[in-house]
Protein backbone atom coordinates (compact mmCIF):
# COMPACT_ATOMS: atom_id res chain seq x y z
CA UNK A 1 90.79 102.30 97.70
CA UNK A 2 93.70 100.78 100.11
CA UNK A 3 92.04 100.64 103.75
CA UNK A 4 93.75 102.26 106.39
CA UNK A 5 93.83 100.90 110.24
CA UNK A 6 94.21 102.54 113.28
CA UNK A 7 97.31 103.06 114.92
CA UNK A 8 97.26 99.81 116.59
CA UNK A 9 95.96 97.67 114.77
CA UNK A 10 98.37 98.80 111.67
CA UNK A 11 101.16 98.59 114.23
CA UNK A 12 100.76 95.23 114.61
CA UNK A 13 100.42 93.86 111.42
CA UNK A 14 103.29 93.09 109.22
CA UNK A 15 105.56 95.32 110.91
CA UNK A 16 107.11 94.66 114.42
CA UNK A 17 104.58 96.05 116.69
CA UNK A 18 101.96 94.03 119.05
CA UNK A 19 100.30 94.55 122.44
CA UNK A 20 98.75 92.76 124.62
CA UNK A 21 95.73 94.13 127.24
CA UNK A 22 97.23 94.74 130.60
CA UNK A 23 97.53 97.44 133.14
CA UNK A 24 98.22 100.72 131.89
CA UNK A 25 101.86 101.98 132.33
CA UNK A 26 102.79 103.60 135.49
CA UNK A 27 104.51 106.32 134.04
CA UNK A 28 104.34 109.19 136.37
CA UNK A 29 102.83 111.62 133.29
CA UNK A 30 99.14 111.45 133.23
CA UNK A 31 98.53 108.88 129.85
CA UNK A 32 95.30 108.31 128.31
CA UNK A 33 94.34 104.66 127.43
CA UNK A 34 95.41 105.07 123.95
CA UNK A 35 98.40 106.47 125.33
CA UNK A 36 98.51 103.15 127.08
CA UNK A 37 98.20 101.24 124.20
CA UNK A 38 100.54 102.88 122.22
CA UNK A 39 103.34 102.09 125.26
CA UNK A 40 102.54 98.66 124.43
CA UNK A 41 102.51 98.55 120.63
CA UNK A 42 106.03 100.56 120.67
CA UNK A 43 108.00 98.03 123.18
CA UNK A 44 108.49 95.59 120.94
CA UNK A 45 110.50 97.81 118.46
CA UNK A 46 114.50 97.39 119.45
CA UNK A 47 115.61 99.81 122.19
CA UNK A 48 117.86 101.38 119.91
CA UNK A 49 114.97 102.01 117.39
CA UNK A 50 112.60 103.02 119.93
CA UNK A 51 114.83 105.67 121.13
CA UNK A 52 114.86 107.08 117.38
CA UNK A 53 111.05 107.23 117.54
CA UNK A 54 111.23 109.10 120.88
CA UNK A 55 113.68 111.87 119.32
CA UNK A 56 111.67 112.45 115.84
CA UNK A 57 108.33 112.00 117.57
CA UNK A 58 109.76 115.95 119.04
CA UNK A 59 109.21 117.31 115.18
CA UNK A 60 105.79 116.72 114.16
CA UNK A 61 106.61 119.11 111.15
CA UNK A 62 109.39 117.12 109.34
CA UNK A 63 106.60 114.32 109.84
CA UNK A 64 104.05 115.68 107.92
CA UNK A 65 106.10 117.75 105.70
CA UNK A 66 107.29 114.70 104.69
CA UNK A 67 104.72 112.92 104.15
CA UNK A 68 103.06 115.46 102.22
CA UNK A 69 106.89 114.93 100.13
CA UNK A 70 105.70 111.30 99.71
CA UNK A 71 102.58 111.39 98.78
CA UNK A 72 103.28 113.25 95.87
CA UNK A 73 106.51 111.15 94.85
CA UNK A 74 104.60 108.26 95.50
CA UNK A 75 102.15 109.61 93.09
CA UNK A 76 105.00 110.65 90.04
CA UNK A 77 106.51 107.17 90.39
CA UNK A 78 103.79 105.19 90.04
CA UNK A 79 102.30 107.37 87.29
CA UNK A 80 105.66 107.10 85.64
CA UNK A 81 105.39 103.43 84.62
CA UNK A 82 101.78 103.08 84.53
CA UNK A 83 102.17 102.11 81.08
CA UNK A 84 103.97 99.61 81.41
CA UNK A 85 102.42 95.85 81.72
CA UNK A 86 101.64 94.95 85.77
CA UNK A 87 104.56 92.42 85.70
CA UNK A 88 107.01 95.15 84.30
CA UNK A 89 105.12 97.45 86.87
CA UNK A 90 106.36 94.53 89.77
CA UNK A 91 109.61 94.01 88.18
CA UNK A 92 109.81 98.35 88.59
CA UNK A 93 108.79 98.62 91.96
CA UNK A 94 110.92 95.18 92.61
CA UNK A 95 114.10 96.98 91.71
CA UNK A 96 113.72 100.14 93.79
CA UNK A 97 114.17 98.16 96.80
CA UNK A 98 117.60 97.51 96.39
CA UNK A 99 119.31 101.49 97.70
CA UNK A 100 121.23 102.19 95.01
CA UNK A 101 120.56 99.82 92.29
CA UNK A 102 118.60 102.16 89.82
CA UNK A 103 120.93 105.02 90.68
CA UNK A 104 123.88 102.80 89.81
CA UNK A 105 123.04 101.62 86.46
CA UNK A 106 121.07 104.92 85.41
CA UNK A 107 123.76 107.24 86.33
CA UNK A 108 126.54 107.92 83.17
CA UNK A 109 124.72 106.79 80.60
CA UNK A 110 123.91 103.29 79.36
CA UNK A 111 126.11 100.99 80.71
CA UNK A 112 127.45 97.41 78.28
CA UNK A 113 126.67 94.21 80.00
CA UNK A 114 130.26 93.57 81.24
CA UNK A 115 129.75 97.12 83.05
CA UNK A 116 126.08 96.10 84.56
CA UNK A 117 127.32 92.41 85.59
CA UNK A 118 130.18 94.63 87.24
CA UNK A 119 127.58 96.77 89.11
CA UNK A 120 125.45 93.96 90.34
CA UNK A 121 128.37 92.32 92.14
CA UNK A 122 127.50 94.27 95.06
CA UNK A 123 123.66 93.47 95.22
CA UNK A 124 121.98 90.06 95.76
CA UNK A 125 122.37 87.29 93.33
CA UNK A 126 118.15 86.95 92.97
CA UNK A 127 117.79 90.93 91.62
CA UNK A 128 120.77 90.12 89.09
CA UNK A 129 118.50 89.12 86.19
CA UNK A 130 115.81 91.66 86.66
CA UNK A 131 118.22 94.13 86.63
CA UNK A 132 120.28 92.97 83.54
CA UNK A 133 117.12 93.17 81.57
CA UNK A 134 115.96 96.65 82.17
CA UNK A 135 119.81 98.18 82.05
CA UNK A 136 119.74 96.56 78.78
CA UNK A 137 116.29 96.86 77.46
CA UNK A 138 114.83 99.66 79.33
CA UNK A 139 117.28 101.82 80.09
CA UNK A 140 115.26 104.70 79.41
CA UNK A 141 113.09 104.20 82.53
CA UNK A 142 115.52 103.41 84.69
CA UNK A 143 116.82 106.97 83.93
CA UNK A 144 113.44 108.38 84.24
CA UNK A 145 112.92 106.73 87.61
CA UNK A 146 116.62 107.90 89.25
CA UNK A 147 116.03 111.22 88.36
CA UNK A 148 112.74 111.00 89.98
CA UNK A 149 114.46 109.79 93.16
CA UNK A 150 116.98 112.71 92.80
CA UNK A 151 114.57 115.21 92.89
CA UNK A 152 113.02 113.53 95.96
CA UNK A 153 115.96 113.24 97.84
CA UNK A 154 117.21 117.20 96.98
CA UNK A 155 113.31 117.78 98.33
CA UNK A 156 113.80 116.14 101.57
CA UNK A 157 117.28 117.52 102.55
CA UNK A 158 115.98 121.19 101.77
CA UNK A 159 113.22 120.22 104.32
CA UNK A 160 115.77 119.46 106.89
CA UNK A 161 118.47 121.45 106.18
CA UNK A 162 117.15 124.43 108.74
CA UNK A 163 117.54 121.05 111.27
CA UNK A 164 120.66 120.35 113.36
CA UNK A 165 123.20 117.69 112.15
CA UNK A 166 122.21 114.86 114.49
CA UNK A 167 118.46 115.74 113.28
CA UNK A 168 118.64 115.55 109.86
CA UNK A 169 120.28 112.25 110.54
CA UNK A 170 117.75 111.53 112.49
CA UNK A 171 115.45 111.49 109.62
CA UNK A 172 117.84 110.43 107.47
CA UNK A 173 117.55 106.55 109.26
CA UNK A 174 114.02 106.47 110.08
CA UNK A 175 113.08 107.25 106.08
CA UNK A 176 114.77 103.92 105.61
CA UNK A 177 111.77 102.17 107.74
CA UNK A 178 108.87 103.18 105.82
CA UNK A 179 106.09 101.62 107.64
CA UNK A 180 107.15 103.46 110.95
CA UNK A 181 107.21 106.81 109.23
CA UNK A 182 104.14 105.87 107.20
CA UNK A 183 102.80 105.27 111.14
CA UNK A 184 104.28 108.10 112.62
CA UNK A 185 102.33 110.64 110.26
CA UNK A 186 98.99 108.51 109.88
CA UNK A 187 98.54 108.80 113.62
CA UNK A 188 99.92 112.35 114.12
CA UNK A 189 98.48 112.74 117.69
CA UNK A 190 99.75 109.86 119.45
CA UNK A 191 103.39 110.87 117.68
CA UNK A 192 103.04 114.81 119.59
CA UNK A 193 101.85 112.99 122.53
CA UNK A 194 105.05 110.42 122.65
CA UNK A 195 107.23 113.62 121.68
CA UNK A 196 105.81 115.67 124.50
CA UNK A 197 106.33 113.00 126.99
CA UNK A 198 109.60 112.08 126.17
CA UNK A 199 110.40 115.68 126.43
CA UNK A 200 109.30 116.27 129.84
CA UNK A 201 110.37 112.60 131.22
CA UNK A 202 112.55 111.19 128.81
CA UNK A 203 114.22 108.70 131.29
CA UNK A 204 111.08 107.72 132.81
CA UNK A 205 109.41 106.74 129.47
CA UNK A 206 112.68 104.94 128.13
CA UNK A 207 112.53 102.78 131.71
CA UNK A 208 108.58 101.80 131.36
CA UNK A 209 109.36 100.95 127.86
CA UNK A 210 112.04 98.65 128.42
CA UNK A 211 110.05 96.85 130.87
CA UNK A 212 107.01 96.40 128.86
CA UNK A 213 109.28 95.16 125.90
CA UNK A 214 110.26 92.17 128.35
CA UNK A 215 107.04 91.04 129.43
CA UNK A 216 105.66 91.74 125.78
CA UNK A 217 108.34 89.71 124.71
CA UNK A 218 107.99 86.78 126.89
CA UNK A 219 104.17 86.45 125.88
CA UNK A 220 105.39 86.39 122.13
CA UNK A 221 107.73 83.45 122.85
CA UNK A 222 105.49 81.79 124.86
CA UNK A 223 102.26 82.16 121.90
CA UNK A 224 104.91 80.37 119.70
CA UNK A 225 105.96 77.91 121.84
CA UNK A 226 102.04 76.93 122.44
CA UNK A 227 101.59 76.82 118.55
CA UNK A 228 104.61 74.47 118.35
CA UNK A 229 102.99 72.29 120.85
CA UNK A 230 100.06 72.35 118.72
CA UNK A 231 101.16 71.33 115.78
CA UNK A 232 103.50 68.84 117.11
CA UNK A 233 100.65 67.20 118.93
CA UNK A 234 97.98 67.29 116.69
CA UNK A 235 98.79 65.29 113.26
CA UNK A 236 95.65 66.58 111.31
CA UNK A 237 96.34 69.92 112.17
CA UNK A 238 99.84 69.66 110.93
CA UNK A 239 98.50 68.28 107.83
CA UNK A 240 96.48 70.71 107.11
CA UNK A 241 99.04 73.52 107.85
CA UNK A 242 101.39 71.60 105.36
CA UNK A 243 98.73 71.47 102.55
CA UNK A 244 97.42 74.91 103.02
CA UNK A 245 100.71 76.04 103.03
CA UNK A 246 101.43 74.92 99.36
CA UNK A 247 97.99 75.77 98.58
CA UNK A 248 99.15 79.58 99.50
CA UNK A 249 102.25 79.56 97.82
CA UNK A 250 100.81 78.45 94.83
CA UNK A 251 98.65 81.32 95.08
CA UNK A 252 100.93 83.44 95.22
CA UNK A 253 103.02 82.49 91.97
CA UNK A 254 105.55 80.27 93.47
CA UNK A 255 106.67 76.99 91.61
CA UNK A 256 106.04 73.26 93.26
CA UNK A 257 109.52 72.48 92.93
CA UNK A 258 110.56 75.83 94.52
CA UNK A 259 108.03 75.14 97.47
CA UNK A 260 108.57 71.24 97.75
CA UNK A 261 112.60 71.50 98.00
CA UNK A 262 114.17 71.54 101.28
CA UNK A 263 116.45 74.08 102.16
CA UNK A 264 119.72 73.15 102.90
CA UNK A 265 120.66 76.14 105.50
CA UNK A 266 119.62 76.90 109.32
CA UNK A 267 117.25 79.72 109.63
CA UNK A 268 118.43 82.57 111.73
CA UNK A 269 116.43 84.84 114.01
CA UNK A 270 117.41 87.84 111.44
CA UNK A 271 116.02 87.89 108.45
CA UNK A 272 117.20 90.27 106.03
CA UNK A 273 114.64 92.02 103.44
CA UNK A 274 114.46 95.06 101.86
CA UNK A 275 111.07 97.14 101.53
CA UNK A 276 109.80 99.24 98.97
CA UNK A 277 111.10 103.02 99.44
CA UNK A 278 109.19 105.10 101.25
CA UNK A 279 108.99 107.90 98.62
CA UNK A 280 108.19 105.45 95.85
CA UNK A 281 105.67 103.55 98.16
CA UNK A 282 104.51 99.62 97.49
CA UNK A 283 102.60 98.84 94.51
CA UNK A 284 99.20 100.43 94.01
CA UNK A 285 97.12 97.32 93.57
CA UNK A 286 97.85 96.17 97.30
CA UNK A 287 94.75 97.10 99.53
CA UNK A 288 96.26 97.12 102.28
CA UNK A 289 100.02 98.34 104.01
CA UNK A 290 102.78 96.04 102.27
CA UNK A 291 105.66 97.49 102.62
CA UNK A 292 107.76 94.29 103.70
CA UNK A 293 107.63 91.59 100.99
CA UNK A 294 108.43 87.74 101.97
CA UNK A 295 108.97 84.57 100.72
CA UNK A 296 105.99 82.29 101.08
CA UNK A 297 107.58 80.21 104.06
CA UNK A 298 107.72 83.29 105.79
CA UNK A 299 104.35 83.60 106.06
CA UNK A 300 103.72 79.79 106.88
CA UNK A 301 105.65 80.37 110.11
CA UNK A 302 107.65 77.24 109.04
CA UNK A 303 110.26 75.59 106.21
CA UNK A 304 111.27 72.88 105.73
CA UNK A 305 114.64 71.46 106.63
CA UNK A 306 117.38 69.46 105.04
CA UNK A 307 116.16 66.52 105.18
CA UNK A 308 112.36 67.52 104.55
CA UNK A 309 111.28 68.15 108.13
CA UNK A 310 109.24 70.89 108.64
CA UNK A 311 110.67 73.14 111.55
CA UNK A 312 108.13 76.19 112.99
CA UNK A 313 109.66 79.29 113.84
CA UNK A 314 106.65 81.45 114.69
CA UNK A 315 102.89 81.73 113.76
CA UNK A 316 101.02 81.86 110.07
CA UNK A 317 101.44 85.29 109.79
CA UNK A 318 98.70 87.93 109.11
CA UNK A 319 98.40 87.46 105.35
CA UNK A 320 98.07 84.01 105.89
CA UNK A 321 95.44 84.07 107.83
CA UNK A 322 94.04 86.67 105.80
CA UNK A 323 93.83 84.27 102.82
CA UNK A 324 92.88 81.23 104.68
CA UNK A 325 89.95 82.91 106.69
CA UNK A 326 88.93 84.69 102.92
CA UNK A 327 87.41 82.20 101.34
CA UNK A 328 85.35 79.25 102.44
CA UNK A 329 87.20 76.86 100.40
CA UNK A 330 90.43 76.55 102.32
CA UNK A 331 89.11 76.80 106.03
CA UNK A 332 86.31 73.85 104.84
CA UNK A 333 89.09 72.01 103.05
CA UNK A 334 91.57 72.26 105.91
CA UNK A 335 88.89 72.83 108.75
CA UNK A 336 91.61 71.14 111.74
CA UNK A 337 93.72 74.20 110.99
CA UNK A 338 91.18 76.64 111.13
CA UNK A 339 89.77 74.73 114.77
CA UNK A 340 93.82 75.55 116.00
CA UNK A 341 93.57 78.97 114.79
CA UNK A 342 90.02 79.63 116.79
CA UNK A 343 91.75 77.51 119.65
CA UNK A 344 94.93 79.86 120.01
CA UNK A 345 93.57 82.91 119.10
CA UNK A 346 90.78 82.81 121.69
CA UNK A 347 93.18 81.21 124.22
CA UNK A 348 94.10 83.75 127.23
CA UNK A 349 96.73 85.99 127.61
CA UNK A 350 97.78 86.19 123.90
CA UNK A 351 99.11 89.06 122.37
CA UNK A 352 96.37 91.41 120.18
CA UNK A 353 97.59 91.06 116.78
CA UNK A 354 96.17 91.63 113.42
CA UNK A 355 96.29 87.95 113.21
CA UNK A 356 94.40 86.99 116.04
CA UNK A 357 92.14 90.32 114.83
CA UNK A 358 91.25 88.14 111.68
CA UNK A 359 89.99 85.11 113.52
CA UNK A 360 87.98 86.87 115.52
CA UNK A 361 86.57 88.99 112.71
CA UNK A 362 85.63 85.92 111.20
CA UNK A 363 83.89 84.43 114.26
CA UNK A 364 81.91 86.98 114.47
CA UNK A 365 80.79 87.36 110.97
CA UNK A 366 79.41 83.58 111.41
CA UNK A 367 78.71 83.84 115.03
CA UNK A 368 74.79 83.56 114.56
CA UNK A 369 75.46 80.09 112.84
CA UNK A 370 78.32 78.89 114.98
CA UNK A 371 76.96 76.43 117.66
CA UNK A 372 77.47 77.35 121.49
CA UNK A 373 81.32 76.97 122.87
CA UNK A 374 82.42 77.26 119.64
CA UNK A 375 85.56 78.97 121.21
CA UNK A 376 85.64 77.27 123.92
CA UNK A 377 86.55 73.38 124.08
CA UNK A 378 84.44 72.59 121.44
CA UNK A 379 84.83 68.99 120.45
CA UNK A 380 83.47 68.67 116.70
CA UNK A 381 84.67 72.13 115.72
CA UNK A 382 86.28 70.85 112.74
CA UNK A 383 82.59 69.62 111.30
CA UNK A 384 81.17 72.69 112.31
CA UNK A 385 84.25 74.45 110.29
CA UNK A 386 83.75 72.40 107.35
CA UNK A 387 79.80 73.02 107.63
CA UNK A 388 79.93 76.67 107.85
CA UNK A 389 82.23 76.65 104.84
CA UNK A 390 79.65 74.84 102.66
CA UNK A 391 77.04 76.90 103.77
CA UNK A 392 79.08 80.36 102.92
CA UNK A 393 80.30 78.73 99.28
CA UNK A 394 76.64 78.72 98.65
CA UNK A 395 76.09 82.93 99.57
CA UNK A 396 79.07 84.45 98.51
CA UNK A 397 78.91 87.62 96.55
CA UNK A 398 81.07 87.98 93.25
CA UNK A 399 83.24 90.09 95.64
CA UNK A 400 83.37 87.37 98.14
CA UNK A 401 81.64 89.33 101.07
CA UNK A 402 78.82 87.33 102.23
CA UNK A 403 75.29 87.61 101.02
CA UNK A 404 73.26 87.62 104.10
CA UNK A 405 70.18 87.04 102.51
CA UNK A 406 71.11 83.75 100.65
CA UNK A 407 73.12 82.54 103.67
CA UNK A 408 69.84 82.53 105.30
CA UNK A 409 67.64 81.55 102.45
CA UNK A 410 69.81 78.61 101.89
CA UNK A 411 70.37 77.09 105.45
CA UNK A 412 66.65 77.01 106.83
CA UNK A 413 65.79 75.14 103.29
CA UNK A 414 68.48 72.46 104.56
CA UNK A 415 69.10 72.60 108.28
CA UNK A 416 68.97 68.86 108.22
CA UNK A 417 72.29 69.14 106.50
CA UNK A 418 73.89 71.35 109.41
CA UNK A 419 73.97 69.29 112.42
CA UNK A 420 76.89 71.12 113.89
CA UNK A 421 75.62 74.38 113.58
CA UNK A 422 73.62 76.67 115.56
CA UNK A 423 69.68 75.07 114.91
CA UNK A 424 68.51 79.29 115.29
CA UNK A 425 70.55 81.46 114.11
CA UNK A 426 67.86 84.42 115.03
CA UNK A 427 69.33 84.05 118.73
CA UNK A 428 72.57 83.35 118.46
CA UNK A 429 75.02 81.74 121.31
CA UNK A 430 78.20 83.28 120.29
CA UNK A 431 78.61 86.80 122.05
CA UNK A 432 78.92 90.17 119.93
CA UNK A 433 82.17 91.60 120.03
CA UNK A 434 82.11 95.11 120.32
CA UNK A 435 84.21 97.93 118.76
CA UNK A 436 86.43 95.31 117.08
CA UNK A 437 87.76 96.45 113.84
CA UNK A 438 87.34 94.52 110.85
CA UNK A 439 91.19 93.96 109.61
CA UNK A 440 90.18 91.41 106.88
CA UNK A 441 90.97 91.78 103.30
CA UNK A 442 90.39 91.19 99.97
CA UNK A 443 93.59 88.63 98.81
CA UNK A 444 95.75 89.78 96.25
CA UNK A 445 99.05 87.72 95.03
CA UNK A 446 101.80 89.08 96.55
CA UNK A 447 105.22 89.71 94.82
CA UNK A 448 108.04 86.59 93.93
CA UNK A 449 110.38 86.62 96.64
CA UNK A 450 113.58 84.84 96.54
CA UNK A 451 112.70 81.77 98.73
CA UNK A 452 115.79 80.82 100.19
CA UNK A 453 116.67 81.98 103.23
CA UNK A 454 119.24 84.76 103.48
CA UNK A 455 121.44 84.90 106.43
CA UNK A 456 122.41 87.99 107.82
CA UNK A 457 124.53 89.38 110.96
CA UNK A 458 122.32 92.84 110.79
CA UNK A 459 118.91 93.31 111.40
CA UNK A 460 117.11 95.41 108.58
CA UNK A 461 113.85 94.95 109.53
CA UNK A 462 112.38 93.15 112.96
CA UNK A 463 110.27 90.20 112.58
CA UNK A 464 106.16 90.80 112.55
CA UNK A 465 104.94 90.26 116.24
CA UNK A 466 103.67 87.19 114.53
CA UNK A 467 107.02 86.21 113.48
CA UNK A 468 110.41 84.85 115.58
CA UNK A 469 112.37 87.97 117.23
């Protein structure tokens, strides 16, 4: 069963949302504190996209009546080609992220190759293959899947059509960022609230906004430029980074010589992407939100350049940390990483992320074992890192949780072999952290994404908070 977040901790994973604990906003409209927060998970969103949010935030119904659209769609589609094999099922899913592709070579009839390779001209070189295949080959659910989407899309504009113009474009747009609209509806209070107070003081909201988004934003480039600094001052940490980095592309399918090649272009603050549809939704085995698929250096939060230099642009993102923090073998094989991570994430001032959720999650599922200042200036916290880890390998659960039990069992039969570890773990000297959610996951391989880097003048999709804006 996929896991669902709150609001704000959802907002700020993969998609371009992140907030930091501050005052609330002065907004002359009585706000609650989740009000508050909300203010600050929204600012980072482009002005122009923010002020879409304000207008369809107004019509709760076409929300949930949409919704409702989707989550039967969803449902059809991925029904439709359950029986095919999970890598046809990712090659399926793959292709209905491109608007238009399906429709395009399903529409008229089977088209001859010279016809497809004709067609594909106008989409990106790295669906072209994919796409010959099934046009070829499979033609049959290609047709089966754009007449799916037809029937969808004659759904939706009956919903709207009792909507003015400008509305039903309106919706039109937003559809096209599934992970908002997803949002939107998950968290239908907080959308009527927004609505009503953008309603009654629609300047007034749009001004607070716009200043939150600057000093949000300044935090975010100043957390990157600290993890730059980090890396570029601490060799073993960089090392590890580099080595876990392969380690997680190879995870996720990739090639060496796909992950070892430099790339030959400058990286851009844009980077273009297309997500799976929001009627169609992102493949069923995912348990959690993944509507944005990229490459693997996307989620390092670095590539490397031309001539083999590796050049950060942001921090590990959230699935990265996600699979490093998931199993004991990667934080105990590349423990001066993981002492960065609980460095940063526990430094002040930083921005409340999923990612820096997921450190702290972990801290305090080890926090009875982890010796006192371990989050603090802790000088052997890579031992203690590479400790812990041996002592978890030993009480993991075939599902990877931890077996409590065992953990304990294990480590008072050889404390002598924890030195750097908390000598009682019945009173532990790392604080409880209350009401924190738990935003840690089971990994699962995410799709084959092009890795080069495209270059675009438009932005589809803004960055994860985690990510270069």
């Amino acid at each position: 069963m996929k896991t669902r977040f709150t609001l704000f901790s959802l907002l700020l994973c993969g998609m371009p949302f992140c907030y930091s604990q501050s005052q609330p906003v002065s907004i002359s409209i009585p706000w609650t504190k989740e009000d508050s927060a909300a203010i600050n998970a929204l600012a980072l969103y482009p002005d122009t996209t923010r002020l879409k949010i304000y207008r369809a935030c107004q019509y709760p119904a076409i929300i949930v009546n949409a919704a409702s659209l989707q989550k039967n769609s969803s449902a059809a589609f991925a029904s439709l080609i359950s029986g095919f094999p999970r890598s046809m099922q990712e090659d399926l899913w793959n292709l209905s992220r491109y608007p238009n592709l399906i429709s395009s070579l399903a529409d008229g009839g089977k088209k001859s190759t010279s016809q497809t390779d004709s067609i594909l001209a106008a989409f990106p070189p790295e669906i072209h293959d994919a796409a010959l295949k099934y046009a070829q080959n499979n033609y049959g659910i290609l047709k089966s899947i754009n007449d799916l989407q037809d029937s969808v899309d004659g759904q939706f504009r009956q919903l709207l059509a009792s909507y003015p113009a400008d509305i039903q474009a309106l919706f039109e747009d937003l559809i096209r960022m599934p992970a908002l609209f997803s949002l939107l509806n998950d968290n239908l209070n907080l959308t009527v609230r927004v609505g009503d107070h953008y309603k009654r003081n629609p300047e007034g909201l749009t001004r607070e906004m716009d200043s939150v988004a600057t000093v949000r934003q300044q935090q975010q480039a100043k957390d990157v430029e600290d993890w730059k600094n980090t890396l570029q001052n601490d060799s073993s940490a960089r090392k590890d980074l580099q080595q876990a980095a392969n380690e997680y592309a190879d995870s996720n399918g990739y090639k060496t010589a796909d992950v070892d090649t430099p790339h030959d272009t400058t990286i851009i603050n844009n980077y273009y992407t297309y997500p799976y549809p929001y009627w169609f939704g992102y493949p069923v085995w995912y348990p959690y939100d993944y509507w944005y698929p990229y490459p693997y250096w996307y989620d390092w939060g670095f590539y490397y350049g031309p001539y083999g230099n590796m050049v950060v642009f942001g921090m590990p993102s959230y699935y990265f940390l996600n699979w490093y923090f998931w199993r004991p073998l990667y934080w105990g094989r590349y423990p001066y990483l993981g002492s960065c991570f609980i460095n940063h994430y526990y430094g002040r001032h930083r921005l409340h992320t999923l990612d820096r959720l997921v450190v702290h999650n972990w801290v305090q599922e080890n926090r009875r074992y982890l010796p006192a200042n371990f989050t603090g200036h802790y000088p052997h916290r890579a031992e203690a890192m590479r400790q812990i880890a041996r002592l978890n390998a030993r009480s993991l659960n075939k599902d990877g949780s931890i077996n409590e039990r065992a953990r304990s069992q294990y480590f008072t039969s050889n404390r002598a072999s924890f030195t750097a570890l908390n000598r009682n773990p019945s009173a532990p000297v790392i604080p409880e952290e209350r009401q924190i959610s738990n935003v840690r996951q089971p990994f699962n391989r995410q799709p084959a994404v092009n890795p080069s880097r495209v270059i675009s003048r438009q932005r589809i999709h803004q960055p994860p908070a985690n990510q270069p804006a």
